[in-house]
PDB file of N, CA and C in Angstrom:
ATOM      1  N   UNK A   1       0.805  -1.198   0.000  1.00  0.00           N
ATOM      2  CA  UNK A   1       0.000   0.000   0.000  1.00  0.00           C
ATOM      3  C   UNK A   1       0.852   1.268   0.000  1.00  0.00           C
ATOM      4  N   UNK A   2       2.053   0.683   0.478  1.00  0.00           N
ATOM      5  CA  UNK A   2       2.968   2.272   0.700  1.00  0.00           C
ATOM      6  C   UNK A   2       2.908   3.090  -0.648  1.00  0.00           C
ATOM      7  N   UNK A   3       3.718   1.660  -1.649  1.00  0.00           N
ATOM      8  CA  UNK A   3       3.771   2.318  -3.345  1.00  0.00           C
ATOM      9  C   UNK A   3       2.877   3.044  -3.904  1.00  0.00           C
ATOM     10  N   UNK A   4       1.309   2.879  -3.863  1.00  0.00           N
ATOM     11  CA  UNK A   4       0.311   3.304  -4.318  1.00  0.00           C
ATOM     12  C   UNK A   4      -0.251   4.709  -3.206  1.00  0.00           C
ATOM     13  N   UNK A   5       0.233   4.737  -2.228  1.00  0.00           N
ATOM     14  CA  UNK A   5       0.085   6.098  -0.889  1.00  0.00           C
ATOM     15  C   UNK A   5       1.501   7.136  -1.918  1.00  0.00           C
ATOM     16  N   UNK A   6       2.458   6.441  -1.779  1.00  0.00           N
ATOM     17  CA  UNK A   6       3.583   7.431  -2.820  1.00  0.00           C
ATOM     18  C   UNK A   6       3.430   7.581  -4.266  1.00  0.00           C
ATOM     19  N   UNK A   7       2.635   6.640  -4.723  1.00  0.00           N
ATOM     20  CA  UNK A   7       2.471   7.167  -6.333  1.00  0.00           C
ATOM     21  C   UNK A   7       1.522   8.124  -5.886  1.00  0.00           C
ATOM     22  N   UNK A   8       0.292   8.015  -4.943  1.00  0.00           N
ATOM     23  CA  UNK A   8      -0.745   9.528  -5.104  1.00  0.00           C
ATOM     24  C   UNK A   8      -0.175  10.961  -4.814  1.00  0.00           C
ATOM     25  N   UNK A   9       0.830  10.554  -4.018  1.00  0.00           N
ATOM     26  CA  UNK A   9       1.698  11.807  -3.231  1.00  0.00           C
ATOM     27  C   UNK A   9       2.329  12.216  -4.557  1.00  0.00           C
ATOM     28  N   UNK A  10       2.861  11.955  -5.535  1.00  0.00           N
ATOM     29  CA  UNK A  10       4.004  12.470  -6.599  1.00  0.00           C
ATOM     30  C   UNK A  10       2.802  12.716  -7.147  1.00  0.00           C
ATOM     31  N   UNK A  11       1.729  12.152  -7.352  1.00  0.00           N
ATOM     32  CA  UNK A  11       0.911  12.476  -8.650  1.00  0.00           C
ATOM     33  C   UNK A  11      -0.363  14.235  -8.342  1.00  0.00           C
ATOM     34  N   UNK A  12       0.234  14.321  -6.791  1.00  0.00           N
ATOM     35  CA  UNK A  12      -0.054  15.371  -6.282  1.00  0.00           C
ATOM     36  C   UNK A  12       0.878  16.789  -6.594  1.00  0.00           C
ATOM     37  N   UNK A  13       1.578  15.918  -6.291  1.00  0.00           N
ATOM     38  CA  UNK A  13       2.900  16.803  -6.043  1.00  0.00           C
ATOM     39  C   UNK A  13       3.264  17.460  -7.942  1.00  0.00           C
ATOM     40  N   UNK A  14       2.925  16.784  -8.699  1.00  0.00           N
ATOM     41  CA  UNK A  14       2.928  16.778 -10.173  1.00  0.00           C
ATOM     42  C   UNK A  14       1.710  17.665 -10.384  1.00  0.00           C
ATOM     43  N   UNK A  15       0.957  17.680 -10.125  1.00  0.00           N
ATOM     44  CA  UNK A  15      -0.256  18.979 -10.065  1.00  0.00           C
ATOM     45  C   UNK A  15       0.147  19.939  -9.650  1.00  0.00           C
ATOM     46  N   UNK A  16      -0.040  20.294  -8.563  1.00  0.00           N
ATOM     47  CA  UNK A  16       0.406  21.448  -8.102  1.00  0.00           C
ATOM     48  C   UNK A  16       1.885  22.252  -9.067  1.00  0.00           C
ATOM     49  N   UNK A  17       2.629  21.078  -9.544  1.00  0.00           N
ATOM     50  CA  UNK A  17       3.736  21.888 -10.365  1.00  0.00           C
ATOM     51  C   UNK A  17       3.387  22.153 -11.808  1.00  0.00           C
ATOM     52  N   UNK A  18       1.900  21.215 -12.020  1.00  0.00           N
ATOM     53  CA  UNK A  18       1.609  21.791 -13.487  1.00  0.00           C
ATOM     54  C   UNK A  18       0.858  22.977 -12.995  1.00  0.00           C
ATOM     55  N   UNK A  19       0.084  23.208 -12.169  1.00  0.00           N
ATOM     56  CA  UNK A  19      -0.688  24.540 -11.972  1.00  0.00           C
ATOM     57  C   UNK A  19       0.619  25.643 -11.558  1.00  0.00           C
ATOM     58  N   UNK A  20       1.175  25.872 -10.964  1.00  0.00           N
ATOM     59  CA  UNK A  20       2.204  26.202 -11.018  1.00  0.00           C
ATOM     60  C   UNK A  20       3.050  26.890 -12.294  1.00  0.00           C
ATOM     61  N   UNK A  21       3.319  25.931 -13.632  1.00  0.00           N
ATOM     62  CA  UNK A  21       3.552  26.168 -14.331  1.00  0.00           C
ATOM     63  C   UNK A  21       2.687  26.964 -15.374  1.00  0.00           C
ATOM     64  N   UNK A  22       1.468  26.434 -14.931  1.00  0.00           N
ATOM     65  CA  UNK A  22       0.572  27.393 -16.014  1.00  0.00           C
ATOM     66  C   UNK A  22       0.515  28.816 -15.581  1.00  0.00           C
ATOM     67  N   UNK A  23       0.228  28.934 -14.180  1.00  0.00           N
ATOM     68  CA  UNK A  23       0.557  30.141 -13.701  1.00  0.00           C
ATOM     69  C   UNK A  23       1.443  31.126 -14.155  1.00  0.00           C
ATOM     70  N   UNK A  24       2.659  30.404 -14.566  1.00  0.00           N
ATOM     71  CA  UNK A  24       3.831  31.043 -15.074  1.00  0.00           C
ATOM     72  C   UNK A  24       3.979  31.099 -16.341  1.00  0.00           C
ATOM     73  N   UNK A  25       3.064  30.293 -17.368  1.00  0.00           N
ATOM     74  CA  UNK A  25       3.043  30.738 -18.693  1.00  0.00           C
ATOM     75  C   UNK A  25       2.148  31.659 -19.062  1.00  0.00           C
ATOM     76  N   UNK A  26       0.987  31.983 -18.024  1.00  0.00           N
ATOM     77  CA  UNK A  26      -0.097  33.130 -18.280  1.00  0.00           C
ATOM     78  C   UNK A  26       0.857  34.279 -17.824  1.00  0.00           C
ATOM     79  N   UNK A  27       2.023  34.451 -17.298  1.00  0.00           N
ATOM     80  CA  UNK A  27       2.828  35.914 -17.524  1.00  0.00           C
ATOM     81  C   UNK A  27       3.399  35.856 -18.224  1.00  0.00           C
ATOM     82  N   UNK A  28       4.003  34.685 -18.676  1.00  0.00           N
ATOM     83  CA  UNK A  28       4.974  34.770 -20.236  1.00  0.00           C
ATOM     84  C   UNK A  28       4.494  35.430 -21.007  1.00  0.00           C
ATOM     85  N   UNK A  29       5.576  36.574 -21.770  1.00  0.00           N
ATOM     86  CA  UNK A  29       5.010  37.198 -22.671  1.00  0.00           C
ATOM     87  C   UNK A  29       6.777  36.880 -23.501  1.00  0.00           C
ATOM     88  N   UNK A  30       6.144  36.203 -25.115  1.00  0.00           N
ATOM     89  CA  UNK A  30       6.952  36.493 -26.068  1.00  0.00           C
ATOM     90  C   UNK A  30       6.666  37.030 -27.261  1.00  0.00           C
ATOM     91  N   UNK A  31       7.640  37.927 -28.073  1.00  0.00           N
ATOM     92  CA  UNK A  31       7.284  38.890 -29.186  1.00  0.00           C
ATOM     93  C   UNK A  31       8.088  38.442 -30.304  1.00  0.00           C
ATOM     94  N   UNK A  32       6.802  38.054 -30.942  1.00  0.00           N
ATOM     95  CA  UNK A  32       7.351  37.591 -32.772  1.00  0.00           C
ATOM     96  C   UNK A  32       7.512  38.756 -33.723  1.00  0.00           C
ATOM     97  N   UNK A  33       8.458  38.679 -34.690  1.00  0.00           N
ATOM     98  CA  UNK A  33       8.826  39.241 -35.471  1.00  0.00           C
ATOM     99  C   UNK A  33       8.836  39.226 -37.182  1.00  0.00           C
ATOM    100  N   UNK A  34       8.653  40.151 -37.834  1.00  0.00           N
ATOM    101  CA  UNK A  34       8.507  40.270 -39.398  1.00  0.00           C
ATOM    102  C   UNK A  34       8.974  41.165 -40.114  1.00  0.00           C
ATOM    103  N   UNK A  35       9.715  41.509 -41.106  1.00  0.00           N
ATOM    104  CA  UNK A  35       9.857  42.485 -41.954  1.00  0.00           C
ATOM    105  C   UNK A  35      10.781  42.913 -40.666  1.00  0.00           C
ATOM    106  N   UNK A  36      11.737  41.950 -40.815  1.00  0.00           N
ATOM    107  CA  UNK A  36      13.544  42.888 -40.013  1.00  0.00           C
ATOM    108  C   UNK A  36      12.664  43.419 -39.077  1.00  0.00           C
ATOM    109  N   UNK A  37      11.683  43.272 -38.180  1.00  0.00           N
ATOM    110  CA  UNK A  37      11.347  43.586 -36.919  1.00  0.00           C
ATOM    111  C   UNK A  37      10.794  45.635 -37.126  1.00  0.00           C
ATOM    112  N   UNK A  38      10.258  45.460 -38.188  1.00  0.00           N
ATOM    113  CA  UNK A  38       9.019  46.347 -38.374  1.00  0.00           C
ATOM    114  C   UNK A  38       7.659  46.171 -37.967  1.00  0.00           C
ATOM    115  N   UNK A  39       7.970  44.687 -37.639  1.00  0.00           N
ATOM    116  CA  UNK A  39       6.182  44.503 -37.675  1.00  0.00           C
ATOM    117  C   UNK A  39       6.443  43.726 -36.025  1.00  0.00           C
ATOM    118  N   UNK A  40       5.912  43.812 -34.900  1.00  0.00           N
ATOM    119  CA  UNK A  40       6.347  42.777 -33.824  1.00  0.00           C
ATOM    120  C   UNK A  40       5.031  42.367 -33.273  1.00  0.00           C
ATOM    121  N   UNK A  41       4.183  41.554 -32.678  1.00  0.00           N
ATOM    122  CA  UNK A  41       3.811  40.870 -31.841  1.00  0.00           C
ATOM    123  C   UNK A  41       3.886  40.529 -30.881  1.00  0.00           C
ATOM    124  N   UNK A  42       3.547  40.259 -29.499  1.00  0.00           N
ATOM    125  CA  UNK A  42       3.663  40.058 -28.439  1.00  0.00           C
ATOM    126  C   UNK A  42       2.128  39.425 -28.011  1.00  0.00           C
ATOM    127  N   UNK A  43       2.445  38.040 -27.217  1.00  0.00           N
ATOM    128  CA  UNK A  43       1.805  37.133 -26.848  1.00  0.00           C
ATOM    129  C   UNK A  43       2.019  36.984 -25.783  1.00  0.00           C
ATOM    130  N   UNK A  44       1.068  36.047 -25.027  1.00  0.00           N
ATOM    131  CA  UNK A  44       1.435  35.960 -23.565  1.00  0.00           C
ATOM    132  C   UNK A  44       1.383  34.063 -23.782  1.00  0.00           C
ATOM    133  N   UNK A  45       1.380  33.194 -22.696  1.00  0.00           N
ATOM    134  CA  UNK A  45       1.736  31.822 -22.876  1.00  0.00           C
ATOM    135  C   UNK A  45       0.583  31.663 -22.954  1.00  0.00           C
ATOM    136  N   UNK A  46      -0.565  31.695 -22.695  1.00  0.00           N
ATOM    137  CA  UNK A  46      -1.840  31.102 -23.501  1.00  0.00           C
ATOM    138  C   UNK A  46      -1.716  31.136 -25.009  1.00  0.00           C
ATOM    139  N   UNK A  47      -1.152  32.228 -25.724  1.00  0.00           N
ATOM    140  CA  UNK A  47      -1.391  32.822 -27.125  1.00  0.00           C
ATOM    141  C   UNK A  47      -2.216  33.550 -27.433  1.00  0.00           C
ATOM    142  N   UNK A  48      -2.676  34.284 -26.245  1.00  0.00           N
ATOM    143  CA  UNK A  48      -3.445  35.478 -26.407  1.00  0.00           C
ATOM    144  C   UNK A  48      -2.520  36.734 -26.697  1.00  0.00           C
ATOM    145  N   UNK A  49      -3.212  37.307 -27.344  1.00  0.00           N
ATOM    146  CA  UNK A  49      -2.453  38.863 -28.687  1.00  0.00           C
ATOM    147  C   UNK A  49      -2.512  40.207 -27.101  1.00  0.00           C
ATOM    148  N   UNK A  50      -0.900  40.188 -26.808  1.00  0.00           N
ATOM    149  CA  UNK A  50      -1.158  41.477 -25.977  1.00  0.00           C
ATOM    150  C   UNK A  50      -0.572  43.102 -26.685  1.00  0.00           C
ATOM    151  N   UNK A  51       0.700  43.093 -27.456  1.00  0.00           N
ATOM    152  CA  UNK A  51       0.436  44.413 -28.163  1.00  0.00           C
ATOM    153  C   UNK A  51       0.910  44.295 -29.508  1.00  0.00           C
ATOM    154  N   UNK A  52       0.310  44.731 -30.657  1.00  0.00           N
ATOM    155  CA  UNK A  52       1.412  44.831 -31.844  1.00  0.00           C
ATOM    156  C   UNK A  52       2.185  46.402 -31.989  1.00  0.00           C
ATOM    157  N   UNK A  53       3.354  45.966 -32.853  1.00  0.00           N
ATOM    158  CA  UNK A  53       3.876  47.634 -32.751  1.00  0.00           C
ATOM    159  C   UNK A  53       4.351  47.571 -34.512  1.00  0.00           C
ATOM    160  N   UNK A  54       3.718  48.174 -35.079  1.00  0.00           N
ATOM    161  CA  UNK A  54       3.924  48.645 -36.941  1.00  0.00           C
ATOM    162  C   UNK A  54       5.061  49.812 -36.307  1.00  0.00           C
ATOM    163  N   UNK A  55       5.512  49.362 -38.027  1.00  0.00           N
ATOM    164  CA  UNK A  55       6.716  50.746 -38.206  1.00  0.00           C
ATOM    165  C   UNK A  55       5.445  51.535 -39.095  1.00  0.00           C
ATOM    166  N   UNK A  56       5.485  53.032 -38.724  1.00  0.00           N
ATOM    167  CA  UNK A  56       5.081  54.254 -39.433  1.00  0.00           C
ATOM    168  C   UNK A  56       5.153  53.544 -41.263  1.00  0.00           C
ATOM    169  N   UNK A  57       6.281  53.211 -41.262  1.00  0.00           N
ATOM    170  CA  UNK A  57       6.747  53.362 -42.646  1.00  0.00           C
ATOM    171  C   UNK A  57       6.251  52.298 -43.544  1.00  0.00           C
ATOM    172  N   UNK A  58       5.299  51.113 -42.706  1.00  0.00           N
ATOM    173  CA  UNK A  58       4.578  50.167 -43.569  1.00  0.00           C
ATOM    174  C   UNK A  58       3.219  50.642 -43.554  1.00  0.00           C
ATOM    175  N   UNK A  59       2.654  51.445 -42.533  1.00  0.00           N
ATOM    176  CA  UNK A  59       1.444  51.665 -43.284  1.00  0.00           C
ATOM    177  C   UNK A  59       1.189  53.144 -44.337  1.00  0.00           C
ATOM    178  N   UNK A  60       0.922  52.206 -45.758  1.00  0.00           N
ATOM    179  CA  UNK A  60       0.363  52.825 -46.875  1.00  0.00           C
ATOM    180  C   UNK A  60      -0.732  52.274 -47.389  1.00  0.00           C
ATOM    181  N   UNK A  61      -1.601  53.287 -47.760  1.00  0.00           N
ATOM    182  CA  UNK A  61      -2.764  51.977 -48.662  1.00  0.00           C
ATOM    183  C   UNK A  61      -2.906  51.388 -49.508  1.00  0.00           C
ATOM    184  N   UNK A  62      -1.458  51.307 -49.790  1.00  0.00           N
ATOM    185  CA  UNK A  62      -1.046  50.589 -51.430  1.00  0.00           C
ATOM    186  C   UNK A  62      -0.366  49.201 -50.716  1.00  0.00           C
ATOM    187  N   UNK A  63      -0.155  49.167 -49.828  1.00  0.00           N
ATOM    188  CA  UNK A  63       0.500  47.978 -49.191  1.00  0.00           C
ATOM    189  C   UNK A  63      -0.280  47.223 -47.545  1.00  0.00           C
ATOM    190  N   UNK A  64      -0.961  47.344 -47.504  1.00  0.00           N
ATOM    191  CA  UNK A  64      -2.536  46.745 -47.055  1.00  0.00           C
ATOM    192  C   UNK A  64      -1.927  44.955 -46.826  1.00  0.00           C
ATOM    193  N   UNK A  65      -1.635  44.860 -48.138  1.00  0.00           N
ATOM    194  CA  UNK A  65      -1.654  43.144 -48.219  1.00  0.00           C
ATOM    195  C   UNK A  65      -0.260  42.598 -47.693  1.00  0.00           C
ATOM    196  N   UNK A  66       0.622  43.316 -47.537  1.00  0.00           N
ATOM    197  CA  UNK A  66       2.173  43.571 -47.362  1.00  0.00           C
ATOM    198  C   UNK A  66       1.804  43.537 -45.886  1.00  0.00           C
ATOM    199  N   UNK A  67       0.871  44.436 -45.392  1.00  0.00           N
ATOM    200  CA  UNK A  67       0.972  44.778 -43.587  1.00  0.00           C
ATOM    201  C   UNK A  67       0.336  44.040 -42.879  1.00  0.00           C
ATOM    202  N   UNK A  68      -0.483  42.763 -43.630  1.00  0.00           N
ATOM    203  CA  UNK A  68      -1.605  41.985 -43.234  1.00  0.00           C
ATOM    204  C   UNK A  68      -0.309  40.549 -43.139  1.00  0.00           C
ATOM    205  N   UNK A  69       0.488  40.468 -43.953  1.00  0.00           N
ATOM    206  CA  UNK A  69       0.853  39.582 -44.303  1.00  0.00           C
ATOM    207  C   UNK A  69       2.322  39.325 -43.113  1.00  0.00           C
ATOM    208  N   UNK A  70       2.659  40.984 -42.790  1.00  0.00           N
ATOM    209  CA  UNK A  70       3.754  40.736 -41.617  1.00  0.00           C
ATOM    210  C   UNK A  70       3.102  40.718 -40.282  1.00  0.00           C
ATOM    211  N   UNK A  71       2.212  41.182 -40.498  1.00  0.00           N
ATOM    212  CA  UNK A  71       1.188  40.291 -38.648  1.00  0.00           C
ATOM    213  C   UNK A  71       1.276  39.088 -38.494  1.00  0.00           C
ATOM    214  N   UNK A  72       0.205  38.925 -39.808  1.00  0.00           N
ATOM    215  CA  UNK A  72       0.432  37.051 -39.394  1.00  0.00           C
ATOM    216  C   UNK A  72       2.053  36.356 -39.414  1.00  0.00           C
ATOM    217  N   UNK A  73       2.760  36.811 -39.870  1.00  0.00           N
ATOM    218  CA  UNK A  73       4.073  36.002 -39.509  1.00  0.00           C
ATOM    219  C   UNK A  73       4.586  36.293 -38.423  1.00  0.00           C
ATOM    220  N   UNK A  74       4.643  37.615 -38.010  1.00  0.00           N
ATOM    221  CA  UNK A  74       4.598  37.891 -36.298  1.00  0.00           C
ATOM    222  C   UNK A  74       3.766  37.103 -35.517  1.00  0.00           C
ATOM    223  N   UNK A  75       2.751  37.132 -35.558  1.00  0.00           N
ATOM    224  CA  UNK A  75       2.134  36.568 -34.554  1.00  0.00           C
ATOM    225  C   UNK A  75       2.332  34.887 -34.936  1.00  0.00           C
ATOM    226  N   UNK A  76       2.414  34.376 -35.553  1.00  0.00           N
ATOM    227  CA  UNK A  76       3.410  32.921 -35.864  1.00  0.00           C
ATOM    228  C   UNK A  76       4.329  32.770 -35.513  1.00  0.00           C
ATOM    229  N   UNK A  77       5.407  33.610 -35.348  1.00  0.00           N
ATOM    230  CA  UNK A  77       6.592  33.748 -35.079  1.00  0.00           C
ATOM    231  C   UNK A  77       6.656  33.382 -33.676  1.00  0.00           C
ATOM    232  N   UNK A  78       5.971  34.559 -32.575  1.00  0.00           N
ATOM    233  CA  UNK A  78       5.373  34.705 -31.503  1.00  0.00           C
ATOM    234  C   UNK A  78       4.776  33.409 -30.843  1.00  0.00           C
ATOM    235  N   UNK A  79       3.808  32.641 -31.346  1.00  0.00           N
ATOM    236  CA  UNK A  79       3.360  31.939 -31.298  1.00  0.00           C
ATOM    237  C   UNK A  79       4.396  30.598 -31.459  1.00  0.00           C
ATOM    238  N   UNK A  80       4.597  30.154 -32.005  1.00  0.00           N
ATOM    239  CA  UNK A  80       6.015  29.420 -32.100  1.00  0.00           C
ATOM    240  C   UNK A  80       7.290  29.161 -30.802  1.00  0.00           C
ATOM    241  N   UNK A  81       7.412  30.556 -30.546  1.00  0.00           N
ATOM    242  CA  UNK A  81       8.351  30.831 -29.196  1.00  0.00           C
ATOM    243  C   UNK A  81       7.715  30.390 -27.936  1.00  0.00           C
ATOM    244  N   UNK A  82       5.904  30.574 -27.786  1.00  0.00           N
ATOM    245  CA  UNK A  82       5.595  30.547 -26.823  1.00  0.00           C
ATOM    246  C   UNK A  82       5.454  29.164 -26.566  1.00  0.00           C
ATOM    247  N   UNK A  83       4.926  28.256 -27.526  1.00  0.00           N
ATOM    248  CA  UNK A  83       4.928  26.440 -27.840  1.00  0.00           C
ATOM    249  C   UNK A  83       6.541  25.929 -26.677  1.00  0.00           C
ATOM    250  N   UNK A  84       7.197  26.791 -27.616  1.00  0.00           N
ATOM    251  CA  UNK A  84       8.484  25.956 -27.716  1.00  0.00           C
ATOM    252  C   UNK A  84       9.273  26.369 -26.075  1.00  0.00           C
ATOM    253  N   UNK A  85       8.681  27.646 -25.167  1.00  0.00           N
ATOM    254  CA  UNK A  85       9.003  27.883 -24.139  1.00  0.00           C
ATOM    255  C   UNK A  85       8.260  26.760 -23.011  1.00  0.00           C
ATOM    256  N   UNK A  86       6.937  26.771 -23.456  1.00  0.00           N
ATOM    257  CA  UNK A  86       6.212  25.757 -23.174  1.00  0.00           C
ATOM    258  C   UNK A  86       6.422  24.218 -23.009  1.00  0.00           C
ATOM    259  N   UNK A  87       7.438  23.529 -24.224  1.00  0.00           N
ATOM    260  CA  UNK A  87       8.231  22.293 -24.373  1.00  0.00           C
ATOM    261  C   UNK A  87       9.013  22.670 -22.953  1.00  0.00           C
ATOM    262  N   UNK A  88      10.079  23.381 -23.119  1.00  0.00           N
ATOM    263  CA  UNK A  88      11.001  23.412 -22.328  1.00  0.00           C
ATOM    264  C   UNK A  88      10.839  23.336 -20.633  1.00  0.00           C
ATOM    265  N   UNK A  89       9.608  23.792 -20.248  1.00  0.00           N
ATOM    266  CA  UNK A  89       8.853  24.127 -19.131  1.00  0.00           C
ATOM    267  C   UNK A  89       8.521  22.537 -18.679  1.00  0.00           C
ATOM    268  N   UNK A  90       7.220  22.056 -19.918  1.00  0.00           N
ATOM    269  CA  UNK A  90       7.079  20.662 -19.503  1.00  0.00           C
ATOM    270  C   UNK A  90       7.927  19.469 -19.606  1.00  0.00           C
ATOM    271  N   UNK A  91       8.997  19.793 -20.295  1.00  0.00           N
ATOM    272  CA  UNK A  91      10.200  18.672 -20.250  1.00  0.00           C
ATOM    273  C   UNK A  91      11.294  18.966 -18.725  1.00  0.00           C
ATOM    274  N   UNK A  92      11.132  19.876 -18.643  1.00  0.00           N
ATOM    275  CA  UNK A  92      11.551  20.248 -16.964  1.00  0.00           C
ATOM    276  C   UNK A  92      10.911  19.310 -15.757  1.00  0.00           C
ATOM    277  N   UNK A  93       9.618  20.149 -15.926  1.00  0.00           N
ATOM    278  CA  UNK A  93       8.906  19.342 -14.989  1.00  0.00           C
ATOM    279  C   UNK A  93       8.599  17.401 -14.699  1.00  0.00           C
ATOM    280  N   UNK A  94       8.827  17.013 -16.422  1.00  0.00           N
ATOM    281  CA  UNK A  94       8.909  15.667 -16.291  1.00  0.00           C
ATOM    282  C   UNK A  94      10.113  15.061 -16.453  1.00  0.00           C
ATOM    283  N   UNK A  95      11.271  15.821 -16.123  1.00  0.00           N
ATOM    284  CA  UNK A  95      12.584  15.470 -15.906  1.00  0.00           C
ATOM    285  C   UNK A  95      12.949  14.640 -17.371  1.00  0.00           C
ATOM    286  N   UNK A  96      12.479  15.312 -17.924  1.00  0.00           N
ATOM    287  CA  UNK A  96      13.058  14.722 -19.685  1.00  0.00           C
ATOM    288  C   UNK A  96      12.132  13.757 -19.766  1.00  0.00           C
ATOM    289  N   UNK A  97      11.398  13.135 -19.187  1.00  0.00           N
ATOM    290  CA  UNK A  97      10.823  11.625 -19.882  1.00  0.00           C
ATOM    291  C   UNK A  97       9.842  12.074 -20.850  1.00  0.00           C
ATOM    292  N   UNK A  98      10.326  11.360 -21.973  1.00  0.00           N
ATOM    293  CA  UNK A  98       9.384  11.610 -23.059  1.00  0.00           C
ATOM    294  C   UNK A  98       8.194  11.207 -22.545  1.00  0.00           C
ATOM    295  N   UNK A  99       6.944  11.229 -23.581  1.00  0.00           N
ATOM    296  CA  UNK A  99       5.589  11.272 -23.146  1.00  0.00           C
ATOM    297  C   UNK A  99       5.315  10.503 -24.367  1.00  0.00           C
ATOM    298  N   UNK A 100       4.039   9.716 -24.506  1.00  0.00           N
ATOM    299  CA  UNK A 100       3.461   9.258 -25.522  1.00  0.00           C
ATOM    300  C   UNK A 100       2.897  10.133 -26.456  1.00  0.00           C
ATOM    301  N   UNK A 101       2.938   9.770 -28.153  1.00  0.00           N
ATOM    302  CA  UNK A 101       2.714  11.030 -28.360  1.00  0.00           C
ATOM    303  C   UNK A 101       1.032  11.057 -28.221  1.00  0.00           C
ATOM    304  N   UNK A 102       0.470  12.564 -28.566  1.00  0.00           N
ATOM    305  CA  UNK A 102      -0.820  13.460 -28.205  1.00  0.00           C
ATOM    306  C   UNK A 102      -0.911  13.188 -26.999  1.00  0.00           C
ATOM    307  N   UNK A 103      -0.299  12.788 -25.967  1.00  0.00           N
ATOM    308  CA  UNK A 103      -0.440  12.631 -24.470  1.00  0.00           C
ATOM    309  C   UNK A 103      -0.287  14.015 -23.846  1.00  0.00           C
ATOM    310  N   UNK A 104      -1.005  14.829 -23.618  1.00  0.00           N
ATOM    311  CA  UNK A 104      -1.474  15.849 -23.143  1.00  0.00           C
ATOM    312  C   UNK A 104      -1.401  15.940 -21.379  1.00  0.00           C
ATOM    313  N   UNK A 105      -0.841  16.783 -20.747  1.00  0.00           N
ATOM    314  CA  UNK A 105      -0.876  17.257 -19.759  1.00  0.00           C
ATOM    315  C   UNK A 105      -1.568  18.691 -19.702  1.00  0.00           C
ATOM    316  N   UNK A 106      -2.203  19.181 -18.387  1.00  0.00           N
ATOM    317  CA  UNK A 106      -2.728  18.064 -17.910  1.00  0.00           C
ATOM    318  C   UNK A 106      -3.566  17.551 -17.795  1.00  0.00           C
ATOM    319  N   UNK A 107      -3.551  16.360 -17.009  1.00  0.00           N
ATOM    320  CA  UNK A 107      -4.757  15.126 -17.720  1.00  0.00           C
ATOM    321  C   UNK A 107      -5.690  15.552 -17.758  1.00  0.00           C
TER     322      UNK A 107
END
């Protein structure tokens, strides 16, 4: 009974460090970039959109499709960083052990 009293204890103890961690990716904020960093993005670790910042010098109304087109790669960009800060976070917490894949934390 001990094993199964200490697997609930770690599997406790493993919560609290994923809440924990989420905690700490809802302040993460990372900022994607486009057009040599004319165009930037900034996300927080959910992937919610917290500010964009245009250069003056891309908005024209002849280039509309040009300024539409360096958001979305910013915010991809952005988005990308925040995934991949995210890997690093949950490969921490599970001390490298790979996971099965689509095995989702947490449960």
């Amino acid at each position: 009974m001990t094993n199964l009293g200490q697997m609930l204890k770690q599997a406790q103890q493993m919560q609290s460090k994923m809440q924990e961690m989420q905690d700490q990716l809802a302040e993460l904020e990372v900022t994607g970039t486009s057009g040599g960093g004319m165009c930037q993005v900034t996300l927080n670790g959910k992937g919610e959109a917290r500010n964009i910042k245009i250069d003056p010098a891309l908005v024209t109304p002849d280039d509309a499709e040009v300024l539409e087109d360096l958001i979305l790669t910013a915010i991809n960009d952005a988005k990308a960083k925040a995934d991949e800060k995210m890997r690093e976070q949950m490969q921490e917490l599970t001390g490298g052990l790979p996971l099965p894949p689509g095995f989702q934390l947490p449960f």
